[in-house]
C-alpha atoms as a PDB file:
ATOM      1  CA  UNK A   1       0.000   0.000   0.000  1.00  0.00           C
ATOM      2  CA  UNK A   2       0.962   3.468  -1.011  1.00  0.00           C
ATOM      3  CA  UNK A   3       1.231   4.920   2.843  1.00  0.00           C
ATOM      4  CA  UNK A   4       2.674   1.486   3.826  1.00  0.00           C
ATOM      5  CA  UNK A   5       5.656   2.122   1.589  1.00  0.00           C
ATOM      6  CA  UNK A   6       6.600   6.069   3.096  1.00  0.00           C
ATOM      7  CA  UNK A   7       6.085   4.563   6.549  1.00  0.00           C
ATOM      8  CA  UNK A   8       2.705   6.779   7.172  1.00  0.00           C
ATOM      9  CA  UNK A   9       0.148   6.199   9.688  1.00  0.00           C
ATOM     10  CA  UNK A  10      -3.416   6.258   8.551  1.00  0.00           C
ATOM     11  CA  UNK A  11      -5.747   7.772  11.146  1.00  0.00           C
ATOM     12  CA  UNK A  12      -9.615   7.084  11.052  1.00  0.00           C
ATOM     13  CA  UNK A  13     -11.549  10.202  11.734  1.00  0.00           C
ATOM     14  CA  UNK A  14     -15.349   9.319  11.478  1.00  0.00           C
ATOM     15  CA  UNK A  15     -16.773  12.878  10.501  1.00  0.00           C
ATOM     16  CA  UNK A  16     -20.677  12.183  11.977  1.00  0.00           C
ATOM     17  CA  UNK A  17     -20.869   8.764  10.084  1.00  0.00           C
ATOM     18  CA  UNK A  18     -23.110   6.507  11.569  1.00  0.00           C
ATOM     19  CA  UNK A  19     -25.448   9.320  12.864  1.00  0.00           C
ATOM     20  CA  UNK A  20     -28.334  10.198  11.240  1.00  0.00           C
ATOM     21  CA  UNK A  21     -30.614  13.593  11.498  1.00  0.00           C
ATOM     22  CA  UNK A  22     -33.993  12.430  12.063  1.00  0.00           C
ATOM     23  CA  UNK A  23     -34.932  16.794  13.039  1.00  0.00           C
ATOM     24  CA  UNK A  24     -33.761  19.659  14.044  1.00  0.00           C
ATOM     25  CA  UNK A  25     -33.887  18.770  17.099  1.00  0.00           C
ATOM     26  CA  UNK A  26     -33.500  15.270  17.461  1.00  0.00           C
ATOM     27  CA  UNK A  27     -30.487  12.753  16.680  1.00  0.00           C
ATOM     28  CA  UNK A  28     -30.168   9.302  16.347  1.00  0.00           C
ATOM     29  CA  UNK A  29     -27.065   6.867  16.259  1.00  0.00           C
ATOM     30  CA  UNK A  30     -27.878   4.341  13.815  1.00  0.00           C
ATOM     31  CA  UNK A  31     -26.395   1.111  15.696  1.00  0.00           C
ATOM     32  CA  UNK A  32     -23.777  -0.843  14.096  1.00  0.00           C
ATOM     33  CA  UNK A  33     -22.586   2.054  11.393  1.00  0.00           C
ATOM     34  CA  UNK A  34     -19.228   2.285  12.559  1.00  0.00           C
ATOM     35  CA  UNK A  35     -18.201  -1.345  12.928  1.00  0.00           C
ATOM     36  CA  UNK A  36     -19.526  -1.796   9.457  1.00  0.00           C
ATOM     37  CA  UNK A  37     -17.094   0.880   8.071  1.00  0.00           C
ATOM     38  CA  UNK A  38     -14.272  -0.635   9.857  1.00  0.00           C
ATOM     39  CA  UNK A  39     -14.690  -4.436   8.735  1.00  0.00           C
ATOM     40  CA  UNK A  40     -15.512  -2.797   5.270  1.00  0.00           C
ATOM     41  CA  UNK A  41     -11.934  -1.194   5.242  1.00  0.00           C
ATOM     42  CA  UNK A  42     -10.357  -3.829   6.700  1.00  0.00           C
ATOM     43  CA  UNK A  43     -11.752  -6.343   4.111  1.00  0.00           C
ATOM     44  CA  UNK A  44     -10.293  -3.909   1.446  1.00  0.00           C
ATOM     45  CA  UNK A  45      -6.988  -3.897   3.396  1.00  0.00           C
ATOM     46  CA  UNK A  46      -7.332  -0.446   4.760  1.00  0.00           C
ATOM     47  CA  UNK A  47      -5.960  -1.097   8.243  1.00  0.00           C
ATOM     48  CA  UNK A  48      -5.792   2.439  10.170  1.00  0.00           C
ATOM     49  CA  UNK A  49      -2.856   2.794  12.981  1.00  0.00           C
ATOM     50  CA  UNK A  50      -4.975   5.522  14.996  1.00  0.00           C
ATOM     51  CA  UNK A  51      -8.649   6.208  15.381  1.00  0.00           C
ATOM     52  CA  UNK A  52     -11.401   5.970  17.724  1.00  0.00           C
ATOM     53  CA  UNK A  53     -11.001   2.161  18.557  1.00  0.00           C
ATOM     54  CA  UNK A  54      -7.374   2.706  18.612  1.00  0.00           C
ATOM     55  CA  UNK A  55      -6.150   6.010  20.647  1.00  0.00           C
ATOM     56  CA  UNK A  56      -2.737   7.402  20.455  1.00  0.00           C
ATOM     57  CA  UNK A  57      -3.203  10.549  22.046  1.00  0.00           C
ATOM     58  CA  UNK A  58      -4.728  12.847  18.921  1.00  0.00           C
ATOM     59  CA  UNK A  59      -8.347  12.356  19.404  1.00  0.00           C
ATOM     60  CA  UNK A  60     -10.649  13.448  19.396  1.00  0.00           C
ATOM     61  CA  UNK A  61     -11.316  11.545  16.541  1.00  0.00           C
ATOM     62  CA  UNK A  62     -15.086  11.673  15.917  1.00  0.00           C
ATOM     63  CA  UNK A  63     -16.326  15.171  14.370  1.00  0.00           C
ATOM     64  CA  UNK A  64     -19.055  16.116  17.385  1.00  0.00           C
ATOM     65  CA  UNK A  65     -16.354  15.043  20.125  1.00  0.00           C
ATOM     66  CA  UNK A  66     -14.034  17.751  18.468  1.00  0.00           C
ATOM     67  CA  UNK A  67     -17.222  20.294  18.429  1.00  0.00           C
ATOM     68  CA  UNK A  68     -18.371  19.215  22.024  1.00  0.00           C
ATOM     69  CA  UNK A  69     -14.763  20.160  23.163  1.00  0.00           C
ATOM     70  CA  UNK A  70     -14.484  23.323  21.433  1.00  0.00           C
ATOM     71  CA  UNK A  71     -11.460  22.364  19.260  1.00  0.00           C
ATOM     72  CA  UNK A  72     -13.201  24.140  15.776  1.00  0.00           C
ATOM     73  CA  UNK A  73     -14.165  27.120  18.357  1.00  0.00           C
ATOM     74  CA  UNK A  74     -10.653  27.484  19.206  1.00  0.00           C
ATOM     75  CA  UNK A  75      -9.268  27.502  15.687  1.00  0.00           C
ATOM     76  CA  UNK A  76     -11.761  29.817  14.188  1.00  0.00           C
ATOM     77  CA  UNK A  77     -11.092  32.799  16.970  1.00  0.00           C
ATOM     78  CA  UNK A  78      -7.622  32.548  16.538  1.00  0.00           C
ATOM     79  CA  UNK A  79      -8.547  33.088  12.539  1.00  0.00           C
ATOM     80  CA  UNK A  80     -10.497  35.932  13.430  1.00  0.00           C
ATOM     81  CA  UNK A  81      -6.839  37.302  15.416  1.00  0.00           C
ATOM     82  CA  UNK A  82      -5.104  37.428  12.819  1.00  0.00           C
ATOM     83  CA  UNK A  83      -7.646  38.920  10.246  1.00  0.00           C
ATOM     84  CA  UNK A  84      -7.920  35.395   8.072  1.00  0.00           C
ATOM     85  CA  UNK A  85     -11.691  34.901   9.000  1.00  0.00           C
ATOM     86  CA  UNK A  86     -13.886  37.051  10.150  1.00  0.00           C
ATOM     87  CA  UNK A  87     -18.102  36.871  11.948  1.00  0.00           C
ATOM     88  CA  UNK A  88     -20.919  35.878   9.617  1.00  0.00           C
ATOM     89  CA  UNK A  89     -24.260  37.879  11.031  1.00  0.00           C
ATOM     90  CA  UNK A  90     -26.355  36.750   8.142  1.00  0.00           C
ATOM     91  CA  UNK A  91     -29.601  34.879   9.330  1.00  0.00           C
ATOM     92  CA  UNK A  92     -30.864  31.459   8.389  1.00  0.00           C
ATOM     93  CA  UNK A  93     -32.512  32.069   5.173  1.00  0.00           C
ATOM     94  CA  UNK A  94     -29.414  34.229   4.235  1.00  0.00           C
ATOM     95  CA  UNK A  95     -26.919  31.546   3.897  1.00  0.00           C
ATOM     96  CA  UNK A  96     -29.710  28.999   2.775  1.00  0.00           C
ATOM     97  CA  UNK A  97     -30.211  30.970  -0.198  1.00  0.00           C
ATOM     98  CA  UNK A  98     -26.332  31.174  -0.720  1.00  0.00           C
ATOM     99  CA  UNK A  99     -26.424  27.420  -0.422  1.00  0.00           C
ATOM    100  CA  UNK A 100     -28.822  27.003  -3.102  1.00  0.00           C
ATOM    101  CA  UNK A 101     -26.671  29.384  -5.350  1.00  0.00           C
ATOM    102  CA  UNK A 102     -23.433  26.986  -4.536  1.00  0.00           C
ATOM    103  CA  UNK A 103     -25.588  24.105  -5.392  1.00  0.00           C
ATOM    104  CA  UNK A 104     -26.906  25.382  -8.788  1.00  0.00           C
ATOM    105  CA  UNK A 105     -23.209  26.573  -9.560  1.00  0.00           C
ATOM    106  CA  UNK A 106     -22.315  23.155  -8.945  1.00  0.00           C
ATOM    107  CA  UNK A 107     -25.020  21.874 -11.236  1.00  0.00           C
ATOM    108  CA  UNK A 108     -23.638  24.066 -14.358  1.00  0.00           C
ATOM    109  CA  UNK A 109     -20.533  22.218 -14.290  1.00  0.00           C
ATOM    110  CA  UNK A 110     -19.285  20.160 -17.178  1.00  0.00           C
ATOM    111  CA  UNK A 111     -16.532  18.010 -16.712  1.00  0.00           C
END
């Protein structure tokens, strides 16, 4: 394998997968998602040194743990420092309606 050959680790970070928004308001873990993803890349002989089910140190490793402890807070006010980022005020239907433009740009691509 390609990262076997450098001598790289390869680190699992499970990015919400296995969770699945039922409302606004209301989550639910769908049981059994993230052993399937981990026998699925095992079976393809994607072994991963450091993850979740294996910690060395890094974690968090699942998105809402990172969230939860503030780590994409942390990152984004130190942006804001040093001028690279800067506060959105704009409301809901705001950046919905920018979404939808992304979306449709998206669309009108030909490749």
């Amino acid at each position: 394998m390609f990262m076997e050959e450098r001598q790289k680790d390869i680190i699992s970070k499970l990015n919400q997968t296995g969770r699945i928004l039922v409302s606004e308001i209301q989550e639910r873990f769908l049981e059994g998602a993230v052993d399937i993803i981990y026998r699925t890349l095992e079976k393809t002989g994607l072994i991963h040194d450091e993850g979740p089910n294996k910690d060395k140190g890094f974690g968090p490793y699942v998105q809402s743990e990172r969230q939860r402890k503030g780590i994409y807070l942390e990152y984004a006010k130190k942006l804001i420092e040093k001028g690279e980022a800067y506060y959105c005020f704009c409301d809901k239907e705001r950046l919905g309606s920018l979404k939808e433009k992304e979306e449709e740009a998206d669309d009108d691509l030909d490749i």
